[in-house]
Protein backbone atom coordinates (compact mmCIF):
# COMPACT_ATOMS: atom_id res chain seq x y z
CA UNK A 1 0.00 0.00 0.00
CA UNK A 2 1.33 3.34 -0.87
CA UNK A 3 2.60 5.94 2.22
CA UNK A 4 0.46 8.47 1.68
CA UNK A 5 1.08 11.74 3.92
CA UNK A 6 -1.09 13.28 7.19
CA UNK A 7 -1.03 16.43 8.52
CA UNK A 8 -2.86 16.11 12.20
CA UNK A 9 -3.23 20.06 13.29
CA UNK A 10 -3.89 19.60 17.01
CA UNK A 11 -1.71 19.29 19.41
CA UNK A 12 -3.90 18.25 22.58
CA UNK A 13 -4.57 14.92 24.10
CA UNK A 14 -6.87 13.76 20.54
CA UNK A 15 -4.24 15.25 18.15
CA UNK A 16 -1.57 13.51 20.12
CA UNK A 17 -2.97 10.12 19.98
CA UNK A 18 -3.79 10.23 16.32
CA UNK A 19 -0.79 11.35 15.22
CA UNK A 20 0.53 8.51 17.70
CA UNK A 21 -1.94 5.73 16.66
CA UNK A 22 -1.25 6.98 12.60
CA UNK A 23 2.27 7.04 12.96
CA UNK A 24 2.30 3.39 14.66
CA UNK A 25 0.30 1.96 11.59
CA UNK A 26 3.25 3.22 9.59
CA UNK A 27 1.68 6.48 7.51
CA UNK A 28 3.90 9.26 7.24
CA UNK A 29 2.27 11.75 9.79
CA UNK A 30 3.53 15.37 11.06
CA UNK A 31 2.21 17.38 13.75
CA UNK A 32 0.98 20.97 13.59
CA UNK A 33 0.42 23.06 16.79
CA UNK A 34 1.99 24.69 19.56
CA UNK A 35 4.20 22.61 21.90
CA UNK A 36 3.22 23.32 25.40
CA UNK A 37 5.42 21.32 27.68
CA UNK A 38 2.63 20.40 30.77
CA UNK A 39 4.70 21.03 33.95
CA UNK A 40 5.33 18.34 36.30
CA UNK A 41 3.47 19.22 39.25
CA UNK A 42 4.68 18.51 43.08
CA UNK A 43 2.80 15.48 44.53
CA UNK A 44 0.22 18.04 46.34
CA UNK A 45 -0.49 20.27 43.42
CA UNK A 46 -2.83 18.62 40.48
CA UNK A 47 -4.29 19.96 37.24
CA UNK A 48 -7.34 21.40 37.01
CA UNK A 49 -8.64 19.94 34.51
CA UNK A 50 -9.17 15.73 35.08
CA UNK A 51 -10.75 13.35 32.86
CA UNK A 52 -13.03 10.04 33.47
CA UNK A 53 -10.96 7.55 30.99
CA UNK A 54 -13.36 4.41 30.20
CA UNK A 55 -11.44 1.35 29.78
CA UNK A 56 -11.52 1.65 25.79
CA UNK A 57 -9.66 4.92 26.04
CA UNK A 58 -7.28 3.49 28.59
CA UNK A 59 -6.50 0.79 26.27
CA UNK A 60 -6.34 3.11 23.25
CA UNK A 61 -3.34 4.77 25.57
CA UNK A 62 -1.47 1.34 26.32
CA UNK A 63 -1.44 0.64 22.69
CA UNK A 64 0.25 4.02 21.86
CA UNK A 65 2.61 3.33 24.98
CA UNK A 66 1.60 6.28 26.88
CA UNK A 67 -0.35 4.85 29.94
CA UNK A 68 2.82 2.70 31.16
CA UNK A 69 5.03 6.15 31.00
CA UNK A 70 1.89 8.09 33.45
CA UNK A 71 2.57 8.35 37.03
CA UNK A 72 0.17 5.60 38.78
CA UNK A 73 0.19 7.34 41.92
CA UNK A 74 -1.50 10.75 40.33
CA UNK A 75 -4.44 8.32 38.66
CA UNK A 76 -7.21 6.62 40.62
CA UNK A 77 -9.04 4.14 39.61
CA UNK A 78 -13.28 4.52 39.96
CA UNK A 79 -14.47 1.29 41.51
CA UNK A 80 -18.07 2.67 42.02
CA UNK A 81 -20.60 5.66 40.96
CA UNK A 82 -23.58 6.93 42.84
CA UNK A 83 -25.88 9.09 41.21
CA UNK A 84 -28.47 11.19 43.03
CA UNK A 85 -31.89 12.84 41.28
CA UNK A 86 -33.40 15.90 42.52
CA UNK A 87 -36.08 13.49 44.70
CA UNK A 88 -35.56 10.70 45.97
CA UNK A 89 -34.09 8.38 42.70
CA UNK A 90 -31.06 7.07 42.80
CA UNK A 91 -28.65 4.80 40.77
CA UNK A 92 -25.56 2.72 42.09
CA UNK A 93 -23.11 1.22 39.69
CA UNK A 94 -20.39 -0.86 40.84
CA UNK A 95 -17.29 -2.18 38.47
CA UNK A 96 -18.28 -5.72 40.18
CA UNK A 97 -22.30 -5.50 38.59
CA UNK A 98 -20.61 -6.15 35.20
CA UNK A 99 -17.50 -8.43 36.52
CA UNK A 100 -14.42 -6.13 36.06
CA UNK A 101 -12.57 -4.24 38.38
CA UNK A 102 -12.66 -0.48 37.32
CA UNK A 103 -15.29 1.36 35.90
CA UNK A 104 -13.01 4.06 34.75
CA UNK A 105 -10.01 6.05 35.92
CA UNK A 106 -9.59 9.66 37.01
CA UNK A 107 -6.15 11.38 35.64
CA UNK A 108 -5.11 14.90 34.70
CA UNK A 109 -5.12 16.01 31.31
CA UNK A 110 -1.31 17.34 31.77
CA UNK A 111 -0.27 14.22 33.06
CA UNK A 112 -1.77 12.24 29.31
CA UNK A 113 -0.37 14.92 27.51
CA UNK A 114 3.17 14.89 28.97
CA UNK A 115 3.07 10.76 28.31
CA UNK A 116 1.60 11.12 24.63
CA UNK A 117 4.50 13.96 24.28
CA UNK A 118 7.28 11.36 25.15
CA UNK A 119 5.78 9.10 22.72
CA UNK A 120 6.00 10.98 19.92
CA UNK A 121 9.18 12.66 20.60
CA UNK A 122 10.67 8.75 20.87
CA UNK A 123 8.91 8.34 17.12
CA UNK A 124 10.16 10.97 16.03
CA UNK A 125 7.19 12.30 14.55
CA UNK A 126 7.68 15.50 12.87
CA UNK A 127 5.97 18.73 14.85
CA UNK A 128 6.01 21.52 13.10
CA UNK A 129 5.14 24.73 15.76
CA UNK A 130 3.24 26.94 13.67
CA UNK A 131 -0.64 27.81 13.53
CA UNK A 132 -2.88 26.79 10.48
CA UNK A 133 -3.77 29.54 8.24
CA UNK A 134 -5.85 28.40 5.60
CA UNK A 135 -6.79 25.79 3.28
CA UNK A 136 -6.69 24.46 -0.78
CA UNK A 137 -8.75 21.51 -1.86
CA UNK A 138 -6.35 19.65 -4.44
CA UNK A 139 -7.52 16.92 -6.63
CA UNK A 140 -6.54 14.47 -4.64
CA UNK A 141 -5.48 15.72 -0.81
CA UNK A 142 -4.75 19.21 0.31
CA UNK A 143 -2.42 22.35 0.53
CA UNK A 144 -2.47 24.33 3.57
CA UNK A 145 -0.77 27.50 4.86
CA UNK A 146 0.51 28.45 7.75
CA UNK A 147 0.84 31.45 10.17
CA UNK A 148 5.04 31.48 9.44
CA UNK A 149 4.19 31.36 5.76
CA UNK A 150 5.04 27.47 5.51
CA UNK A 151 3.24 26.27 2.46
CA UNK A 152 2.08 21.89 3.31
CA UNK A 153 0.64 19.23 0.98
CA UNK A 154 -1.10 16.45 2.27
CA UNK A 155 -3.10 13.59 1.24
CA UNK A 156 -5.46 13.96 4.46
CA UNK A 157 -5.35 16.84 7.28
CA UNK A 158 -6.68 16.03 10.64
CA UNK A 159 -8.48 18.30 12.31
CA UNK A 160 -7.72 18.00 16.09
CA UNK A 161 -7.94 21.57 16.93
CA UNK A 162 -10.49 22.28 19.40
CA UNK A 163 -14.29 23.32 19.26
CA UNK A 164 -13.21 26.99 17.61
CA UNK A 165 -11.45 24.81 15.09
CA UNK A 166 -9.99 26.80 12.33
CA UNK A 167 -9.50 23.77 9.81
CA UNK A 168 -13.62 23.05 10.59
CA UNK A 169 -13.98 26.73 9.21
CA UNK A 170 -11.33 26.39 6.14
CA UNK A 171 -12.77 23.72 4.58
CA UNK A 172 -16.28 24.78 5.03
CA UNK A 173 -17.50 21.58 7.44
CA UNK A 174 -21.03 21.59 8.58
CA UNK A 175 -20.85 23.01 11.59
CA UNK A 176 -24.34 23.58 14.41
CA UNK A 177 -23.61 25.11 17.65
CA UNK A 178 -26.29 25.35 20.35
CA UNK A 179 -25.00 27.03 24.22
CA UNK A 180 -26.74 25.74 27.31
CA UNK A 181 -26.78 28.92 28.94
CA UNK A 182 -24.66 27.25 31.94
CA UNK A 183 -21.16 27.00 32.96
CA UNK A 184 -18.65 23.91 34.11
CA UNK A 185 -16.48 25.14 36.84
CA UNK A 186 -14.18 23.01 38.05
CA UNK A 187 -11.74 22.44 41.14
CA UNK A 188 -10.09 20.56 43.42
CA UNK A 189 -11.35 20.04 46.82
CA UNK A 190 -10.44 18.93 50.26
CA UNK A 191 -13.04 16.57 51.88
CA UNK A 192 -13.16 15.60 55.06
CA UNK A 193 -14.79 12.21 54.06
CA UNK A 194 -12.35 9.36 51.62
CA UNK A 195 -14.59 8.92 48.31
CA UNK A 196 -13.57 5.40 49.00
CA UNK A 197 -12.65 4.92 44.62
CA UNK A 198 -16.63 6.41 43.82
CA UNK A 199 -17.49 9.16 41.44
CA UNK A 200 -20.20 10.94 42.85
CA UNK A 201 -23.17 13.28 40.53
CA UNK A 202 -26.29 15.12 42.41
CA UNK A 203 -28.68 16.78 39.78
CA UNK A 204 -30.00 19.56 41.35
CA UNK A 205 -32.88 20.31 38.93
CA UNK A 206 -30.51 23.53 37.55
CA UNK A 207 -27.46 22.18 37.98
CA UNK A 208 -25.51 19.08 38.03
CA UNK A 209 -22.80 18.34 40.38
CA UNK A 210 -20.07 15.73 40.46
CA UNK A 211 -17.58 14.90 42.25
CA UNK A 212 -14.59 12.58 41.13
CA UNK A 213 -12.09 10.60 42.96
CA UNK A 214 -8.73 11.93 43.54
CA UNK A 215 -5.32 10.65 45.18
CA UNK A 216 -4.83 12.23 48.31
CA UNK A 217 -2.86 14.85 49.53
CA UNK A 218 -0.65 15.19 52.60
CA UNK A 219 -4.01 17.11 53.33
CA UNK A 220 -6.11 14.19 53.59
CA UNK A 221 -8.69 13.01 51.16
CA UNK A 222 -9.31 14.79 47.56
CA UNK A 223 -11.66 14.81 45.63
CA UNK A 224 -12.13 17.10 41.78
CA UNK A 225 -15.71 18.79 41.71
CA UNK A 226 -17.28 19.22 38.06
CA UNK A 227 -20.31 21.83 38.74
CA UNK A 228 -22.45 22.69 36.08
CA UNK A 229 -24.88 25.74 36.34
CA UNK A 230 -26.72 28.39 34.72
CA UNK A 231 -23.70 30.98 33.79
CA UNK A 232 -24.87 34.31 35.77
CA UNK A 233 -24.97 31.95 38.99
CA UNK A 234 -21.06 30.49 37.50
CA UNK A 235 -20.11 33.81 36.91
CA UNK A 236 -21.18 35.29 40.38
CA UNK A 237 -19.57 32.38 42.22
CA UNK A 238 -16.25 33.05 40.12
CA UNK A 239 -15.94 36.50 40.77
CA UNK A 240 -15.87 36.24 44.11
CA UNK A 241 -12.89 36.61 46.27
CA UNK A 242 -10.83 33.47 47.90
CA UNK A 243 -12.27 33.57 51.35
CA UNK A 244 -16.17 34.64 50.23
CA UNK A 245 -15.84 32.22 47.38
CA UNK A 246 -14.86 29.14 49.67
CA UNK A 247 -17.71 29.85 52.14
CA UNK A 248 -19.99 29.67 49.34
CA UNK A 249 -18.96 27.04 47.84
CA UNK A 250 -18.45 25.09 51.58
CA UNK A 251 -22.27 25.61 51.92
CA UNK A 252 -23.27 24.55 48.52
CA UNK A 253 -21.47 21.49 48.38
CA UNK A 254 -22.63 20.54 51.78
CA UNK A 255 -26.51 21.56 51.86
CA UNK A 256 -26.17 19.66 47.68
CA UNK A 257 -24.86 16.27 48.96
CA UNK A 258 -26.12 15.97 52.39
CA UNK A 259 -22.21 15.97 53.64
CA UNK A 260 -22.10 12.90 51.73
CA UNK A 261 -18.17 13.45 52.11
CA UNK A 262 -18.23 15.76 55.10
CA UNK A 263 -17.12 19.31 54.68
CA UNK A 264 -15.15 20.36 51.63
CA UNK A 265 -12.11 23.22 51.35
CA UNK A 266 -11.16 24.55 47.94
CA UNK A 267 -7.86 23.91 46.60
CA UNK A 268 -6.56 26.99 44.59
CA UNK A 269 -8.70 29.03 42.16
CA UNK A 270 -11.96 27.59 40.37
CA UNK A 271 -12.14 27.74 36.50
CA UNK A 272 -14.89 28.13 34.96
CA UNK A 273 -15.91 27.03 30.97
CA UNK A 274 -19.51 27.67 28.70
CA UNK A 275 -21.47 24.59 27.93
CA UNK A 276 -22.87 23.54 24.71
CA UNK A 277 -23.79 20.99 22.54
CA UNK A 278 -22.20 20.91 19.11
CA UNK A 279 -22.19 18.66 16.40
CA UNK A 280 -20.71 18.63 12.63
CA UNK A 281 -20.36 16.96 9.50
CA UNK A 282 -16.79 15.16 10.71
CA UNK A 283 -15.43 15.52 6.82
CA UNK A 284 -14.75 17.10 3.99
CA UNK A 285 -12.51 16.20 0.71
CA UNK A 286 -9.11 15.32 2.32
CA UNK A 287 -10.00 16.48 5.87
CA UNK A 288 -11.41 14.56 9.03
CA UNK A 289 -11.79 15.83 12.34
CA UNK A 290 -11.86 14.66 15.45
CA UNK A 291 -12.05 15.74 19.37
CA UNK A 292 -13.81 18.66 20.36
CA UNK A 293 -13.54 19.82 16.86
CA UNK A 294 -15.92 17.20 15.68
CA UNK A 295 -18.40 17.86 18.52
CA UNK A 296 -19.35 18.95 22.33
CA UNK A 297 -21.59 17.32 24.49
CA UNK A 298 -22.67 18.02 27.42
CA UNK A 299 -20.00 17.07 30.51
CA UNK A 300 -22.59 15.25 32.56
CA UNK A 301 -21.48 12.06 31.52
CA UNK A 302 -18.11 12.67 31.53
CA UNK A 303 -17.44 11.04 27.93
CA UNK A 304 -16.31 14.35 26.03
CA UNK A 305 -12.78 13.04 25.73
CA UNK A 306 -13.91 8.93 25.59
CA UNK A 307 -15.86 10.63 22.73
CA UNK A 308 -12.58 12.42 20.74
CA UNK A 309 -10.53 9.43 21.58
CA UNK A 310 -13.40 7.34 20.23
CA UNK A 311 -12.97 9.45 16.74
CA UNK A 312 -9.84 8.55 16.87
CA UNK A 313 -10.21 4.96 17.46
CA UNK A 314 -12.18 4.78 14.24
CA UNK A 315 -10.27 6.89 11.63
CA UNK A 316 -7.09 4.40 12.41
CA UNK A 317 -9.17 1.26 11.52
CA UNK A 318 -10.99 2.50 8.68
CA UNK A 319 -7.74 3.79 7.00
CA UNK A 320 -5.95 0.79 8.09
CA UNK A 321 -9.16 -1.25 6.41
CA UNK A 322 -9.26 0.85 3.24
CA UNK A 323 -8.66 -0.68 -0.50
CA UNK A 324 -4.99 -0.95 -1.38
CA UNK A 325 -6.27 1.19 -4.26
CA UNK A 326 -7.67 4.23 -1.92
CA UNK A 327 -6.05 7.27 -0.56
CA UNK A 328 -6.09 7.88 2.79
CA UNK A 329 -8.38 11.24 2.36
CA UNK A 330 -10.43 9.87 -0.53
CA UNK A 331 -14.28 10.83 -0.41
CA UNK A 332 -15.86 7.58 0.00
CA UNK A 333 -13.01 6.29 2.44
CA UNK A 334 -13.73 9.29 4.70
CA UNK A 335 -17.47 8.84 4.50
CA UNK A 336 -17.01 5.64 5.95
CA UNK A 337 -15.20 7.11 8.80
CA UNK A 338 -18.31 9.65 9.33
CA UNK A 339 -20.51 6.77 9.13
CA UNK A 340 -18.13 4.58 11.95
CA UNK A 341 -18.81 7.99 14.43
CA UNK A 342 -22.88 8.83 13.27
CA UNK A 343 -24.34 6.48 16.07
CA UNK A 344 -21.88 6.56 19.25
CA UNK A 345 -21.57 10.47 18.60
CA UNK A 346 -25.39 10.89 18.41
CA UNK A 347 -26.29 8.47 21.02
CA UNK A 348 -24.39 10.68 23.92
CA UNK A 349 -25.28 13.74 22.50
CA UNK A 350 -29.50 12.80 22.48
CA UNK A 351 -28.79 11.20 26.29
CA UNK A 352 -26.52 13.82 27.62
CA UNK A 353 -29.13 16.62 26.30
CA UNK A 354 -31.98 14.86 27.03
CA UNK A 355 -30.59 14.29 30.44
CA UNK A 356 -29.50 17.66 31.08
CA UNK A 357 -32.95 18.89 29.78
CA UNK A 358 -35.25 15.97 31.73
CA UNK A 359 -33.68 17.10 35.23
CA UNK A 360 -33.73 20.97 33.45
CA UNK A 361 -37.49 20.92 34.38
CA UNK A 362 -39.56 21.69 37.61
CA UNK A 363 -42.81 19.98 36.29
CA UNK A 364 -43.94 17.89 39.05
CA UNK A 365 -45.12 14.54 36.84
CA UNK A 366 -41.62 14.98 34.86
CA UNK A 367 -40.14 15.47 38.95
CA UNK A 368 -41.54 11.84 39.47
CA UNK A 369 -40.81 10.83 36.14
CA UNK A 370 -36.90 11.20 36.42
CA UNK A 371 -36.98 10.48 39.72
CA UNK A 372 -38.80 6.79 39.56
CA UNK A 373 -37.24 6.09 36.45
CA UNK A 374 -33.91 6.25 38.76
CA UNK A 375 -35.07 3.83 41.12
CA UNK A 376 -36.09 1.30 38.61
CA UNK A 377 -33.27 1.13 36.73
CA UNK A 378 -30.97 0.40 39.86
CA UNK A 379 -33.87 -2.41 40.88
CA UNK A 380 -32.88 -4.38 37.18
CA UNK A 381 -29.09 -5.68 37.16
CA UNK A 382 -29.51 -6.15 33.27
CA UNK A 383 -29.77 -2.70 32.64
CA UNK A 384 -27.39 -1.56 34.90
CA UNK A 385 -24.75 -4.13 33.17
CA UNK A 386 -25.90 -2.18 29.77
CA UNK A 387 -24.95 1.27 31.11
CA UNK A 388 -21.32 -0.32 32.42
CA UNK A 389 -21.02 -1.57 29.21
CA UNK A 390 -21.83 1.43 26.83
CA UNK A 391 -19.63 3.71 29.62
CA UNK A 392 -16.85 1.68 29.27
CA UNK A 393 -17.05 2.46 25.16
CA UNK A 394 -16.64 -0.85 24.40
């Protein structure tokens, strides 16, 4: 089969691993992006952004031999998740309902970066650091410019460059954008109760709180909070200074979860993000995106990233499966790559909006509803075994 050349501009965690998993299946890939070296943080200082990796993106990471090069005692394992409705439904999933050990594991997003980094600096995979500037459509693949004036050909670009993604603009991709109206904020915490390896979520009925397992700290136990509510509440809370902005959040979190882990302390400054729900048409002639660049979804579930690293799951077998005869950013090889993502990407963006919009609601039958539906689902093992299973993104 011919090597054919890719251009993956995107330098985060999902341009990383493509370029990684590419690379490995022996195409002639080069990075585009700027290299930001994640710093290596002192055992009591974490970053502040985490992510829940399902076992299908933690074995996308072992392949690409970054997970065995990540510092085990910065990632914890989720043995357990408890969900709580705004009544009196709730859900319990345990790894053990579906026979495995881990349900998923909590690590920071420096910590995968600085791993996928090493990777592909011991590949020696090509990085150019330069920004993307625009964008030809050639016959067959693709000539793109850059900030530096650097003119590239390539028989496929990969689009890994976030949800503002300039290559999604270039080369004209479908692209629908709808905001929530709410905000994530996000932060470590000090709790005076161990999580004991569960992820906890309350939903509030206008917002959604979780709270995620974290390795503790010469502190005591740690946990990372992922609150998501409507943005002039976010931006309030965010604006406030250190001391007024941990008594508020202290009460919050407490009168939320019924001191399910005791009282809480913030740890450094909350950040705070807009929430929306975004989707695309993933290709265009020569160009494929992945990542946040190829959609958003709501961070209720936790799968934004499981999502982008699903993307990228897909685009390495389909090109790996293609015709000897077929480029790599051929038409009908990349519509097959669009058609690979049309059901996992649509099926957790209907339940993560219909989710955020069912519990969105103070109509008492739709109350009960959500609420009932909660219990009934944690009375049938089967289903519970089903949710493991789609979670896990296998």
């Amino acid at each position: 089969m011919k090597k054919e050349s890719i251009i993956v501009c995107g330098t985060g965690i999902a341009g990383l691993a493509c370029a990684l998993g590419l690379a490995r299946d022996g195409h002639s890939v080069s990075l585009l992006g700027p290299r930001h070296e994640p710093t290596r943080q002192d055992p009591d200082t974490y970053h502040p952004r985490v992510y829940a990796l399902s076992p299908a993106s933690q074995a996308l990471l072992e392949r690409l031999g970054a997970w065995r090069l990540m510092d085990a005692r910065r990632i914890t394992p989720v043995e357990a998740m408890e969900v709580y409705g705004d009544g009196d439904g709730a859900l319990d999933l345990s790894a053990w309902q579906d026979a495995r050990d881990t349900l998923a594991w909590i690590a920071e997003s420096g910590e995968i970066e600085h791993a996928l980094q090493q990777v592909v600096h011991a590949m020696g995979v090509p990085w150019f650091e330069d920004a993307f500037e625009g964008l030809e459509a050639l016959p067959a693949g693709v000539r793109l410019r850059t900030r530096a004036g650097r003119v590239m050909q390539a028989d496929l670009l990969v689009g890994a460059d976030g949800a503002r993604s300039p290559v999604r603009a270039a080369a004209g991709i479908h692209h629908r954008y709808t905001p929530y109206g709410d905000m994530g904020v996000v932060a470590h915490l000090d709790a005076e109760i161990p999580h004991q390896g569960k992820a906890l979520q309350w939903f509030t009925g206008d917002s959604v709180l979780a709270l995620l397992p974290m390795p503790d700290t010469s502190d005591g136990a740690q946990v990372s909070m992922v609150w998501s509510l409507p943005e002039g509440r976010a931006r309030e809370f965010l604006a406030l200074d250190p001391q007024a902005g941990q008594s508020f959040l202290a009460g919050q979190v407490l009168a939320i979860t019924g001191a399910r882990l005791g009282r809480v302390r913030l740890r450094g400054r909350p950040l705070g993000f807009s929430l929306s729900l975004e989707r695309t048409g993933m290709v265009a002639p020569g160009v494929a995106l992945v990542g946040d660049a190829a959609h958003r979804v709501h961070p209720l579930a936790g799968q934004g990233l499981n999502l982008g690293l699903g993307d990228v799951r897909a685009l390495i077998e389909v090109l790996r499966a293609r015709e000897a005869f077929r480029s790599v950013g051929e038409a009908r090889v990349l519509a097959r790559y669009r058609r690979a993502r049309a059901e996992p990407v649509l099926a957790m963006g209907l339940v993560t909006d219909g989710l955020h919009r069912l519990f969105g609601t103070e109509c008492a039958p739709v109350v009960w509803v959500r609420n009932e539906g909660m219990r009934l689902v944690d009375r049938v093992p089967f289903i519970k075994r089903q949710l493991i299973r789609a979670a896990a993104g296998r």
